[in-house]
C-alpha atoms as a PDB file:
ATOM      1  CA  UNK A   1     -17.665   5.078 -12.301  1.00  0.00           C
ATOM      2  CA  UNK A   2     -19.278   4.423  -8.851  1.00  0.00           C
ATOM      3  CA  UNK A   3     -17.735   6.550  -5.493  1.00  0.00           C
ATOM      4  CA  UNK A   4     -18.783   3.604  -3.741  1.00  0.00           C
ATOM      5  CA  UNK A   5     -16.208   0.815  -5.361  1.00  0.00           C
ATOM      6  CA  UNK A   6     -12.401   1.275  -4.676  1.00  0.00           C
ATOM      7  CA  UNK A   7     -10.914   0.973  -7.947  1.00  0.00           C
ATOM      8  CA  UNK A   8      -7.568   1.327  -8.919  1.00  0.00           C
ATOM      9  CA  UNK A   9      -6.443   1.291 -12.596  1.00  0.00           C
ATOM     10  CA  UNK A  10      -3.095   1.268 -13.954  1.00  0.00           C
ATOM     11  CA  UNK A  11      -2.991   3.988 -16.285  1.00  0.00           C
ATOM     12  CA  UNK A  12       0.857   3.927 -17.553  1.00  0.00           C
ATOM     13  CA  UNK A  13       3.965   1.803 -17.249  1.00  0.00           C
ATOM     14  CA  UNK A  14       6.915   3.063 -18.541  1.00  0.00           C
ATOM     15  CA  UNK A  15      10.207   0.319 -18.548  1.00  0.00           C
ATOM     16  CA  UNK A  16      13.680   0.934 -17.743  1.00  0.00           C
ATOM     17  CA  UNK A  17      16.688   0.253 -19.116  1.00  0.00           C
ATOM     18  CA  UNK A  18      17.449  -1.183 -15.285  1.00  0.00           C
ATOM     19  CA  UNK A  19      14.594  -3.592 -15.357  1.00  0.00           C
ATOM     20  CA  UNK A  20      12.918  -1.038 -12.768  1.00  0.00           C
ATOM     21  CA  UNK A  21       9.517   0.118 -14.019  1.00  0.00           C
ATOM     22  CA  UNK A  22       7.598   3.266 -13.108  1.00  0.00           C
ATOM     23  CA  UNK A  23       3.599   2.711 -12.706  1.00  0.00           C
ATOM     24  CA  UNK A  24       1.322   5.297 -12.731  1.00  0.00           C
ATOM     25  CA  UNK A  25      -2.444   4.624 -11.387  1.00  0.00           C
ATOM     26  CA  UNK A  26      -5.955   6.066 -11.615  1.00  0.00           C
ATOM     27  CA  UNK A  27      -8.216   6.176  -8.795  1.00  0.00           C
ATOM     28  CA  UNK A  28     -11.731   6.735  -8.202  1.00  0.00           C
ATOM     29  CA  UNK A  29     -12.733   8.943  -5.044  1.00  0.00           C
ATOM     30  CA  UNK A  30     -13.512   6.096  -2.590  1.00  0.00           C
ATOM     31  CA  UNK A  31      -9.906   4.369  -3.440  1.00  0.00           C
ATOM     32  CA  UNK A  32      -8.198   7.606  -2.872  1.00  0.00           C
ATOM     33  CA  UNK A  33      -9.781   7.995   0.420  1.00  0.00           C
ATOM     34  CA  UNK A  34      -9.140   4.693   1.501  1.00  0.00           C
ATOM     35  CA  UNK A  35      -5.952   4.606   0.722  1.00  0.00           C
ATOM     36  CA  UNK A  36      -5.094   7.786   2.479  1.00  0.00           C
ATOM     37  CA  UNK A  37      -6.966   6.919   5.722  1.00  0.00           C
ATOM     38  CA  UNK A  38      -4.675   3.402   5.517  1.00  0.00           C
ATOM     39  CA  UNK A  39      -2.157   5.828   5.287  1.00  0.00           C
ATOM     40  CA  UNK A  40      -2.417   8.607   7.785  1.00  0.00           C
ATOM     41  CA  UNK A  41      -3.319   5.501  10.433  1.00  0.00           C
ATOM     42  CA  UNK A  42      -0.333   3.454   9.549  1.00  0.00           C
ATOM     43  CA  UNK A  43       1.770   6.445  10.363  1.00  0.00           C
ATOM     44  CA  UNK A  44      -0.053   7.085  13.849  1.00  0.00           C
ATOM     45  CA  UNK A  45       0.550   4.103  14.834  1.00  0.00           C
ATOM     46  CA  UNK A  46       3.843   3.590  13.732  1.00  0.00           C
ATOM     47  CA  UNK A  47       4.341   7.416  15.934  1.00  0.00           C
ATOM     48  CA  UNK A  48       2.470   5.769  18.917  1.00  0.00           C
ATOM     49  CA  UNK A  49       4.741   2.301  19.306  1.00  0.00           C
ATOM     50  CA  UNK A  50       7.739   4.083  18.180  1.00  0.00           C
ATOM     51  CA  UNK A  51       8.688   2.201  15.307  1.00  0.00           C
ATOM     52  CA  UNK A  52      10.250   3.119  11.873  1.00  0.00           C
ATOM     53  CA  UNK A  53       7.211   3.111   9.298  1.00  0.00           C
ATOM     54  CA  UNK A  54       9.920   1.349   7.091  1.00  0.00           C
ATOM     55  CA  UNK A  55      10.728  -1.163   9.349  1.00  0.00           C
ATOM     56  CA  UNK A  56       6.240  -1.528   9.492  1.00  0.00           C
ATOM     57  CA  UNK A  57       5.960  -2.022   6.031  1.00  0.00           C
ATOM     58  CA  UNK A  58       8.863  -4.112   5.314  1.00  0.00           C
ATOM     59  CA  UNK A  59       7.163  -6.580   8.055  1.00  0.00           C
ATOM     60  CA  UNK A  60       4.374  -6.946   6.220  1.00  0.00           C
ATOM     61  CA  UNK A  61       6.045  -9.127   4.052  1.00  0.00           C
ATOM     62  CA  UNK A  62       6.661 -11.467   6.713  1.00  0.00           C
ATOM     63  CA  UNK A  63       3.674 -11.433   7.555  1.00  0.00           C
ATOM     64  CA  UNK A  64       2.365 -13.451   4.200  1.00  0.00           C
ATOM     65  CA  UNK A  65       4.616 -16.311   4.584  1.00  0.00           C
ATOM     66  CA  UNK A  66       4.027 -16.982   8.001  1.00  0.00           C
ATOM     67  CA  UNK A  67       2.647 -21.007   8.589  1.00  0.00           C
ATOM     68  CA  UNK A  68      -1.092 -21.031  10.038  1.00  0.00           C
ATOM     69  CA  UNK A  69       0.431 -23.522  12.487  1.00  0.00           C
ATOM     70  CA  UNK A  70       2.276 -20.646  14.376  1.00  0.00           C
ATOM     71  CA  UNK A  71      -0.146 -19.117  15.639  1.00  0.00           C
END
């Protein structure tokens, strides 16, 4: 497996009763990396504006249906 491709695998899913599922994942060392520089500079921003990193990441979703005649 290459350092230099972020790749994320799922490794296990285990179903609940519920419906709910719990996911467990396999990453190489450049995913994990990645994904916890995304992290640590969603939170400093979040910490700079003030705002809830909730609120940031419930946004997001937003975000994806937004018309490209909005902007």
């Amino acid at each position: 497996m290459s350092d230099k491709l972020f790749q994320i695998f799922v490794d296990k899913v285990t179903e609940h009763e519920d419906g709910s599922a719990t996911y467990s994942f396999d990453l190489n060392n450049a995913a994990l990396q990645s994904m916890a520089m995304y992290g640590l500079d969603i939170i400093l921003r979040c910490a700079a504006y003030g705002v809830d990193i909730q609120d940031a990441l419930d946004n997001i979703s937003t975000l994806g249906g937004k018309d490209k005649s909005d902007e």
